[in-house]
C-alpha atoms as a PDB file:
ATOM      1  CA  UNK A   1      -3.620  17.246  24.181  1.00  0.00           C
ATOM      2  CA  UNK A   2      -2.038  16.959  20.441  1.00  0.00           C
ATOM      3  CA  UNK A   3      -2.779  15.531  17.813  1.00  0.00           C
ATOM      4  CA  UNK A   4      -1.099  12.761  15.374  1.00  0.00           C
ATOM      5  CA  UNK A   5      -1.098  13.346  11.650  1.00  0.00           C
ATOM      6  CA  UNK A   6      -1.134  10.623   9.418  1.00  0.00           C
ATOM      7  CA  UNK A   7       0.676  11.887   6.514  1.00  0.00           C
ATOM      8  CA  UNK A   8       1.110  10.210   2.684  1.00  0.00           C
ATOM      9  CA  UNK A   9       4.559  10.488   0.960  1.00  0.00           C
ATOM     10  CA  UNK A  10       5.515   9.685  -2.772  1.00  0.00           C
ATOM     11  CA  UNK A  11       5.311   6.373  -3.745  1.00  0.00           C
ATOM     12  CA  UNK A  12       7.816   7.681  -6.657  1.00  0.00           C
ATOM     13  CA  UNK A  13       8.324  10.686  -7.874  1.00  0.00           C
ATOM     14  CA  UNK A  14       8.889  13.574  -5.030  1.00  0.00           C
ATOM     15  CA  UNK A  15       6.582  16.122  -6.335  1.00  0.00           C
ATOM     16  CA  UNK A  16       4.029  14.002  -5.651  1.00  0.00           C
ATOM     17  CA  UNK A  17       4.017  15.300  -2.043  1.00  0.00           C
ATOM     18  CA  UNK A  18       0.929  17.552  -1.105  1.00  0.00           C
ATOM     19  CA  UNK A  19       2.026  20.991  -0.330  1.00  0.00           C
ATOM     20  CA  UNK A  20      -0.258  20.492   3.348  1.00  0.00           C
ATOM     21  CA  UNK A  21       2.124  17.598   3.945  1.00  0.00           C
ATOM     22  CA  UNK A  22       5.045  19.227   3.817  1.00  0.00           C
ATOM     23  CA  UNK A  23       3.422  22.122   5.891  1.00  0.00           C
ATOM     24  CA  UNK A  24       2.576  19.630   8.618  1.00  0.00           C
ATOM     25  CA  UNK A  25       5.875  17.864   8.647  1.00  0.00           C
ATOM     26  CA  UNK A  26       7.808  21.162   8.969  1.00  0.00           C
ATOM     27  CA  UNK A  27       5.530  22.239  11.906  1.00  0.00           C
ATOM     28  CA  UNK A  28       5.484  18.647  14.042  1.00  0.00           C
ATOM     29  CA  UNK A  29       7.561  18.494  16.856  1.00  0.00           C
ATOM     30  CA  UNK A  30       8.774  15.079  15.546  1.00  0.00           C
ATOM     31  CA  UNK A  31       7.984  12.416  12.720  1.00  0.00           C
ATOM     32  CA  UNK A  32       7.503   8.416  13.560  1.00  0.00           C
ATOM     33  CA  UNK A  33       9.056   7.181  10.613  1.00  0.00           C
ATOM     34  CA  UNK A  34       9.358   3.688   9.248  1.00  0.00           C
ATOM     35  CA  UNK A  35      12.673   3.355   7.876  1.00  0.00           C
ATOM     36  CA  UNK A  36      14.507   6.987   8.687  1.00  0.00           C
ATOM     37  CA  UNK A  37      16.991   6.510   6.203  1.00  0.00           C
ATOM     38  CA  UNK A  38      14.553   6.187   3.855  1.00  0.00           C
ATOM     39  CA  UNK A  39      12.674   8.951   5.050  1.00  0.00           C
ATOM     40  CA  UNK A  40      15.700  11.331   5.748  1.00  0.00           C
ATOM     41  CA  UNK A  41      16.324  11.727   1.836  1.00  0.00           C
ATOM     42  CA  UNK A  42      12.471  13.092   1.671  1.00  0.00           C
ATOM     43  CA  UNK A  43      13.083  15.082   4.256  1.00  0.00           C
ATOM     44  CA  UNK A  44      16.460  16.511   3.107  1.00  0.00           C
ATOM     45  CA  UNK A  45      15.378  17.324  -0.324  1.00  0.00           C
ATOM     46  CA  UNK A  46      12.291  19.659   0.832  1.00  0.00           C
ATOM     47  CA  UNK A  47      14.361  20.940   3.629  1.00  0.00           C
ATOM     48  CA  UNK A  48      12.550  19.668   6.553  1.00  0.00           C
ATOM     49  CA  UNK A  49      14.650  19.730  10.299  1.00  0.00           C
ATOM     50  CA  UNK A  50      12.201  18.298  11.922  1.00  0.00           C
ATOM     51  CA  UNK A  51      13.886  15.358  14.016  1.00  0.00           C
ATOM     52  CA  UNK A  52      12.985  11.523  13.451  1.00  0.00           C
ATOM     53  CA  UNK A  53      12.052   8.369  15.717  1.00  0.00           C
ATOM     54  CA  UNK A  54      12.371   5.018  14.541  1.00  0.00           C
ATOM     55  CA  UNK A  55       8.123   3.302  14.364  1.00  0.00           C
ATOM     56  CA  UNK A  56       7.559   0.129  12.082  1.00  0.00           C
ATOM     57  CA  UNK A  57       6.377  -3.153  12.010  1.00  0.00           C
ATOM     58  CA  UNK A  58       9.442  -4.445  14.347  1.00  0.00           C
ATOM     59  CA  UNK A  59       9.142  -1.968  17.544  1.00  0.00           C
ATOM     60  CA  UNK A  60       5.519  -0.283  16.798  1.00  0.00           C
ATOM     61  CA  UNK A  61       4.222  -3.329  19.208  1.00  0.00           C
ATOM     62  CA  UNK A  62       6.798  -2.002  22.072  1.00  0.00           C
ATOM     63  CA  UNK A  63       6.918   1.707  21.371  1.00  0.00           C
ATOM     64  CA  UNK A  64       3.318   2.498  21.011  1.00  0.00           C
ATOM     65  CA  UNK A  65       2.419   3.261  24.650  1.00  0.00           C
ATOM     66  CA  UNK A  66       4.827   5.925  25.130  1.00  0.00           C
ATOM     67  CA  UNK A  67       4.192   7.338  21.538  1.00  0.00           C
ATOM     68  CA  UNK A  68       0.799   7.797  23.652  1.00  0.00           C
ATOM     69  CA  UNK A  69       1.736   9.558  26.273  1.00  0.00           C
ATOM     70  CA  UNK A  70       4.024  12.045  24.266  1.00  0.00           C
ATOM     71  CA  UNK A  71       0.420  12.744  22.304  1.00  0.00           C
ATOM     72  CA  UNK A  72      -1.006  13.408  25.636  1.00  0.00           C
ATOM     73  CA  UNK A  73       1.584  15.501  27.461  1.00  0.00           C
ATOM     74  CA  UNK A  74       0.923  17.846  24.219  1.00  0.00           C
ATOM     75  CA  UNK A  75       4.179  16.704  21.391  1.00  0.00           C
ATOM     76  CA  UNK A  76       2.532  17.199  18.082  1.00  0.00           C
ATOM     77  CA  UNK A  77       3.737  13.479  16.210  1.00  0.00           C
ATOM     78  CA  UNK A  78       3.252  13.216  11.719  1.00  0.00           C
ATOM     79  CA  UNK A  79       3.490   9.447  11.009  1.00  0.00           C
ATOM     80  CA  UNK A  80       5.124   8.262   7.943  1.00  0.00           C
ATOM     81  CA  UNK A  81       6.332   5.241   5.914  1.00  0.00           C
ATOM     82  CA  UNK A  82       8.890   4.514   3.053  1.00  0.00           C
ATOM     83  CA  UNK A  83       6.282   5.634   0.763  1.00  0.00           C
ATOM     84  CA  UNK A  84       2.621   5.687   0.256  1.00  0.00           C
ATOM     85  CA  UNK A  85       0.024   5.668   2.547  1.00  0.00           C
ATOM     86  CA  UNK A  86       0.580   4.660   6.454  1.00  0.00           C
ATOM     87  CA  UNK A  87      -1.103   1.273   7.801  1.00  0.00           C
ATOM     88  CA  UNK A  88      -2.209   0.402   3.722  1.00  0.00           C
ATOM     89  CA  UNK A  89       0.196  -2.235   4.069  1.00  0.00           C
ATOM     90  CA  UNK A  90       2.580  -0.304   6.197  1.00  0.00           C
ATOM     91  CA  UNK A  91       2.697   0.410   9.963  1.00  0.00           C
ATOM     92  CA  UNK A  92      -0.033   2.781  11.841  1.00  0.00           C
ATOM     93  CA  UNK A  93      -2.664   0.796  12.309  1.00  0.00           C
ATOM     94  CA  UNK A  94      -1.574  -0.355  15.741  1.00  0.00           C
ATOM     95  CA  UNK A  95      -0.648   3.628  16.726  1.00  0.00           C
ATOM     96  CA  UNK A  96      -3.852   4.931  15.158  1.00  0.00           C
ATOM     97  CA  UNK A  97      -6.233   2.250  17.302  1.00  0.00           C
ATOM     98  CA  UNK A  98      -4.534   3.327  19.751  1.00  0.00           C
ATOM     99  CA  UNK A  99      -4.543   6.978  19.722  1.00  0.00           C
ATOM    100  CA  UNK A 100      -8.464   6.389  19.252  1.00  0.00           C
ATOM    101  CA  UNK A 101      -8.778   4.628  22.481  1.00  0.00           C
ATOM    102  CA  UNK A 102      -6.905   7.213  24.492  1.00  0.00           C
ATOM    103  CA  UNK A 103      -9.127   9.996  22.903  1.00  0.00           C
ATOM    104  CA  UNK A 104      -6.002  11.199  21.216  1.00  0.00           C
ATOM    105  CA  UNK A 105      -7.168  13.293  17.705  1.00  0.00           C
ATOM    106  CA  UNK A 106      -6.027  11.963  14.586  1.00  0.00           C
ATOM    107  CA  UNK A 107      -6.066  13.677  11.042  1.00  0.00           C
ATOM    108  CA  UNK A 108      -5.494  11.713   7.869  1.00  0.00           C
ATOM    109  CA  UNK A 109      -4.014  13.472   5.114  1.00  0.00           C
ATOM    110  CA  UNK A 110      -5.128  12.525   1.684  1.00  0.00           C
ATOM    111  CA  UNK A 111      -2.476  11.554  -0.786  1.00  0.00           C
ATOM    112  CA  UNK A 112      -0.569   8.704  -2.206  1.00  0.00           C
ATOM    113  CA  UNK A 113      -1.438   5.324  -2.597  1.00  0.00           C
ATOM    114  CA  UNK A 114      -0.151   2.646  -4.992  1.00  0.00           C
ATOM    115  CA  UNK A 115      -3.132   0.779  -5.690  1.00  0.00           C
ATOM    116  CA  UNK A 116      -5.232   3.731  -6.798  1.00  0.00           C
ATOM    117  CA  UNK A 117      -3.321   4.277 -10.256  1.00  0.00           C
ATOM    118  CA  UNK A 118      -3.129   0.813 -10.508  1.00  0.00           C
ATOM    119  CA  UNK A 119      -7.335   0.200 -10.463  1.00  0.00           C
ATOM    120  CA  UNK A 120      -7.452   2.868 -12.741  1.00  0.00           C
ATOM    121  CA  UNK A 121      -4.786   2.074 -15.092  1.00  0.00           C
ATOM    122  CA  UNK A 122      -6.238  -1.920 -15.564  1.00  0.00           C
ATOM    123  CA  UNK A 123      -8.973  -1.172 -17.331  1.00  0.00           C
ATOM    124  CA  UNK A 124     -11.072  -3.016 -14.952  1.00  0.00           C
ATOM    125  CA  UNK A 125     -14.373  -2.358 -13.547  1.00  0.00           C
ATOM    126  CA  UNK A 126     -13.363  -0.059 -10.409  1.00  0.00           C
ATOM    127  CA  UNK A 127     -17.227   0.741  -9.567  1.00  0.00           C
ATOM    128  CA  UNK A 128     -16.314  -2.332  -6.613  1.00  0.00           C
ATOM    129  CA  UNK A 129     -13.332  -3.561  -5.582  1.00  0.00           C
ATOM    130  CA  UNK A 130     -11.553  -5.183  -2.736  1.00  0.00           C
ATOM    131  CA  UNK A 131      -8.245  -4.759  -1.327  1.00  0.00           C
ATOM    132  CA  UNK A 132      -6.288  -7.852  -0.204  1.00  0.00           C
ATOM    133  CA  UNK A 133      -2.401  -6.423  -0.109  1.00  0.00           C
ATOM    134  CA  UNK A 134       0.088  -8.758   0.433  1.00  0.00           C
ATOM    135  CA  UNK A 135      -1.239 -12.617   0.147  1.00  0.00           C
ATOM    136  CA  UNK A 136       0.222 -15.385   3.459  1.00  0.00           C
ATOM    137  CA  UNK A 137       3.842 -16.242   1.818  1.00  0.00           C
ATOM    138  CA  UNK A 138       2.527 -20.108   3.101  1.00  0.00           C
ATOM    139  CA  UNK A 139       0.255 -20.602   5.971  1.00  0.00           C
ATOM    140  CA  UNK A 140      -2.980 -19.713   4.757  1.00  0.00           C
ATOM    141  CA  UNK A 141      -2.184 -18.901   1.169  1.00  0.00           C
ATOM    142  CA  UNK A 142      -4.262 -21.703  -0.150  1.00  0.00           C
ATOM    143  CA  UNK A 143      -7.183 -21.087   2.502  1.00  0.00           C
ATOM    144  CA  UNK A 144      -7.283 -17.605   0.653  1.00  0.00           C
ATOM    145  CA  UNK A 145      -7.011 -18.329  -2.782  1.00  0.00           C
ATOM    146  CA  UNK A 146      -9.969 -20.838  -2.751  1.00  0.00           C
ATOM    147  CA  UNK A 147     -12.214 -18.246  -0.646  1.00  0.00           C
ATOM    148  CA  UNK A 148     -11.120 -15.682  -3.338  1.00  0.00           C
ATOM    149  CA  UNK A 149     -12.307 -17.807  -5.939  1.00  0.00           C
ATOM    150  CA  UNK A 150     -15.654 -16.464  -6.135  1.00  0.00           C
ATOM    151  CA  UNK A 151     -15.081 -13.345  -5.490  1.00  0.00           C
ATOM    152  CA  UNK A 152     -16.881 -11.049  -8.462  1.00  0.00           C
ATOM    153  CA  UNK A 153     -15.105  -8.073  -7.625  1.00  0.00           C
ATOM    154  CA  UNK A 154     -12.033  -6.584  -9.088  1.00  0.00           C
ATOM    155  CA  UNK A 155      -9.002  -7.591  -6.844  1.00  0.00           C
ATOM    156  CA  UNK A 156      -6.059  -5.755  -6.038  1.00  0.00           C
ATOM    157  CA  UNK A 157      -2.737  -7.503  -4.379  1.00  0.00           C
ATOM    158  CA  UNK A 158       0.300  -6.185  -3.350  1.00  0.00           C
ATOM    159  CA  UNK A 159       3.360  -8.034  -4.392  1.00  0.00           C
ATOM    160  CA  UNK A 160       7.389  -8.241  -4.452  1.00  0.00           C
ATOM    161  CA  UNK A 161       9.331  -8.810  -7.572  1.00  0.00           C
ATOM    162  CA  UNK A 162      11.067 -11.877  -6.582  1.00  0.00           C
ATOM    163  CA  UNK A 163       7.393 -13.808  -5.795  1.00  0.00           C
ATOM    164  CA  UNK A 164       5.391 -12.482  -8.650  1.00  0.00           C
ATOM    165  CA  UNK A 165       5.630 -15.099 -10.484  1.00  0.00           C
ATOM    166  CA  UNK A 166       4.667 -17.779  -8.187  1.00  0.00           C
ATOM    167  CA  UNK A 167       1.946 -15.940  -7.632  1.00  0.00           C
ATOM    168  CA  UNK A 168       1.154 -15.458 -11.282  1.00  0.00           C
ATOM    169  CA  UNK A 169       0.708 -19.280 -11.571  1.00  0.00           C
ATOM    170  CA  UNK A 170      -0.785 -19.058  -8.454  1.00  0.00           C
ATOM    171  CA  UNK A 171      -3.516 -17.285  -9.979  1.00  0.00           C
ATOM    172  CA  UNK A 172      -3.434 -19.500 -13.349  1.00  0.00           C
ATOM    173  CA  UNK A 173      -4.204 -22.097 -11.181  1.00  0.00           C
ATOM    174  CA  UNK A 174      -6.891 -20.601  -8.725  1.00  0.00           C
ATOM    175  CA  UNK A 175      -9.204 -18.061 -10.888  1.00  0.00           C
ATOM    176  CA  UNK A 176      -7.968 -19.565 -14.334  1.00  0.00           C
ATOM    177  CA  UNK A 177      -5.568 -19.090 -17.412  1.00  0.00           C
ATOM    178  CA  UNK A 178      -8.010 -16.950 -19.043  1.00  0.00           C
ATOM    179  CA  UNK A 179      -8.824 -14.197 -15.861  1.00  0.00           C
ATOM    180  CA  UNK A 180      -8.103 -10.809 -16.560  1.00  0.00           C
ATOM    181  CA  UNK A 181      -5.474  -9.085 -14.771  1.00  0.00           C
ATOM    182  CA  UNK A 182      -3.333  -6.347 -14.768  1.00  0.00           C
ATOM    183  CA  UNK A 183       0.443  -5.646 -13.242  1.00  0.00           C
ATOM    184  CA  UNK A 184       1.616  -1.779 -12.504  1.00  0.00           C
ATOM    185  CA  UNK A 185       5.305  -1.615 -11.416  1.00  0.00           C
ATOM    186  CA  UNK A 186       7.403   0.929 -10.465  1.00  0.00           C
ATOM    187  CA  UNK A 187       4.178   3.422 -10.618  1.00  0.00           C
ATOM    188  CA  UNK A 188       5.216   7.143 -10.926  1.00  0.00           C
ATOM    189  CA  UNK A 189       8.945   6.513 -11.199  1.00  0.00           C
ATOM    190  CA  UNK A 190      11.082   6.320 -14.928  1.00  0.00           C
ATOM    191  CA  UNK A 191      10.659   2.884 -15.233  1.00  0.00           C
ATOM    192  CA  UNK A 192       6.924   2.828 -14.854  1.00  0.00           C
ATOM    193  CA  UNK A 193       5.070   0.300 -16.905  1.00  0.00           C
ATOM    194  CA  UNK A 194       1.318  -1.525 -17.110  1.00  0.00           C
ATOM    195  CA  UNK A 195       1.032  -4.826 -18.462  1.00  0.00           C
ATOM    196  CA  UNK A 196      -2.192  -6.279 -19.245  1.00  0.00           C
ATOM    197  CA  UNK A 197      -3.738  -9.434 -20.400  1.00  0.00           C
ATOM    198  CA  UNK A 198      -5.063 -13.130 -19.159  1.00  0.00           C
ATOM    199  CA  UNK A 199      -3.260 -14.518 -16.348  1.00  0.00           C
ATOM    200  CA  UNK A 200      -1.452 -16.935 -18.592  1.00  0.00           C
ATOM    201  CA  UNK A 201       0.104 -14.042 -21.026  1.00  0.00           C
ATOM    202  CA  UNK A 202       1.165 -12.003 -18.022  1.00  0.00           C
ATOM    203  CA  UNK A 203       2.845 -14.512 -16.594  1.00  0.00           C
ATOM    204  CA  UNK A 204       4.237 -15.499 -20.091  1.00  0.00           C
ATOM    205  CA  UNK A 205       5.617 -11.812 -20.235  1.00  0.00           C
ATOM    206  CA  UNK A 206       7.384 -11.643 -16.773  1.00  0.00           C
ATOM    207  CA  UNK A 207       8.745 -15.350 -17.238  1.00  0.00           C
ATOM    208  CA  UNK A 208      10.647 -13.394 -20.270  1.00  0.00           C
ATOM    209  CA  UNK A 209      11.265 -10.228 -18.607  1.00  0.00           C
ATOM    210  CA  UNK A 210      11.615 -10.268 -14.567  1.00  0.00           C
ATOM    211  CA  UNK A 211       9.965  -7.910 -13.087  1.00  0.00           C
ATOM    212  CA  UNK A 212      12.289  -4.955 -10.884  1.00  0.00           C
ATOM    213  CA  UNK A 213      10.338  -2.476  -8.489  1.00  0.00           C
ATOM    214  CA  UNK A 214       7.078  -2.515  -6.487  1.00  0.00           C
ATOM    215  CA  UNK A 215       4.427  -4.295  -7.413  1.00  0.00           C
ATOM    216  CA  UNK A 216       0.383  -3.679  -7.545  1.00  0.00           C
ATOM    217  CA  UNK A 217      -1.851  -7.024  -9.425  1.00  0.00           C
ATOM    218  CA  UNK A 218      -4.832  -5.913 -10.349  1.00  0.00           C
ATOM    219  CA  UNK A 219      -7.590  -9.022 -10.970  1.00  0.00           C
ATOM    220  CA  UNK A 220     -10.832  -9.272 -12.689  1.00  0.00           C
ATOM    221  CA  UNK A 221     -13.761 -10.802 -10.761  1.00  0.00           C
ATOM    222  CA  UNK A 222     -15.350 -14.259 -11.099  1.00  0.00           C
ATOM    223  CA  UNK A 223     -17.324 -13.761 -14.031  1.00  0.00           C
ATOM    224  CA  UNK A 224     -20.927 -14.068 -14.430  1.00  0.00           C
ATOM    225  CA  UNK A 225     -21.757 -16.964 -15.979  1.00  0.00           C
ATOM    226  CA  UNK A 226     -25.812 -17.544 -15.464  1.00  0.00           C
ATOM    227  CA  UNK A 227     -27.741 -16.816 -18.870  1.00  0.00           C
ATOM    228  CA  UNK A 228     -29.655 -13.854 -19.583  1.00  0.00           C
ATOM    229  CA  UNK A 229     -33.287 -14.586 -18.695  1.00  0.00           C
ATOM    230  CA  UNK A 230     -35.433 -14.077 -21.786  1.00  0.00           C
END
């Protein structure tokens, strides 16, 4: 039996790429890839030949059983997405439950991962944190902003340009003008950029200057409010 490899590409700039990545990807017999057009230009620019199938959130449902048995009948598979991290946000979650149910072995190549720059870069407390991703566009949204409310950890979201400002306000409204947050965009690329501030003067700064380019919101925690005990 083979083995899938879960393997991180850039989120931005291509030397990001861990030289055991590109060792793995040149040795697979084939790559699951989310977008191969995306994916191709990776490939092309480090020379890689290895050949390509079509997984993401569309077809992973429908192809996953006979990504299976190609694992079992002994086809070394690397999974990848557009960029970052597979199943943060991306597909593999579905192919990796699945390759642990069939006793299929998995190995999970550390590397690249928006939100971890992000965290850092915020100048928030990173000692505990929780991930959310990308918040329910409507169904649900509300449900999870209240619940979030008391959160006291730092927060991270995912977000797209063209929503980042409702969800800005969103936050204004939920956790506060005054709540500390942080927006990374376009991390590792030319165009990088952190802004930080309250809630209210981020979303001051991007109603001025729309945002291009992927998105990480980093959010302070409810803050402790109780009273020292003398």
């Amino acid at each position: 039996m083979s083995k899938l490899f879960i393997v991180p590409t850039p989120i931005g700039t291509l030397q990001d790429i861990t030289l055991r990545a590109l060792e793995v990807l040149k040795e697979v017999d084939l790559i699951l890839a989310e977008d191969t057009r995306t994916s191709g230009k990776l490939l092309k620019h480090f020379n890689i030949k290895t050949s390509m199938q079509s997984h993401h959130m569309h077809n992973e449902h429908k192809t996953v059983g006979g990504i299976i048995q190609k694992l079992k009948s002994g086809t070394n598979l690397a999974l990848i997405s557009d960029a970052g991290t597979p199943a943060i946000s991306d597909p593999g979650f579905l192919l990796s439950r699945a390759c642990i149910e069939a006793g299929v072995a998995i190995d999970c190549l550390p590397g690249a991962t928006a939100f971890v720059p992000a965290l850092v870069n915020s100048g928030l407390p990173n000692d505990k944190f929780i991930f959310e991703g990308f918040l329910p566009v409507k169904k649900g949204r509300q449900t999870r902003l209240t619940f979030l409310q008391e959160e006291s950890r730092t927060i991270i979201f995912y977000e797209s340009p063209h929503k980042l400002l409702k969800t800005l306000q969103d936050f204004c409204t939920y956790f506060g003008p005054e709540r500390p947050l942080s927006v990374s965009r376009e991390i590792t690329k030319l165009f990088e950029e952190t802004i930080r501030g309250t809630a209210q003067e981020v979303l001051d700064h991007y109603t001025a200057h729309p945002a291009k380019g992927e998105i990480v919101i980093v959010v302070g925690g409810k803050p402790n409010l109780k009273a020292p005990k003398k």
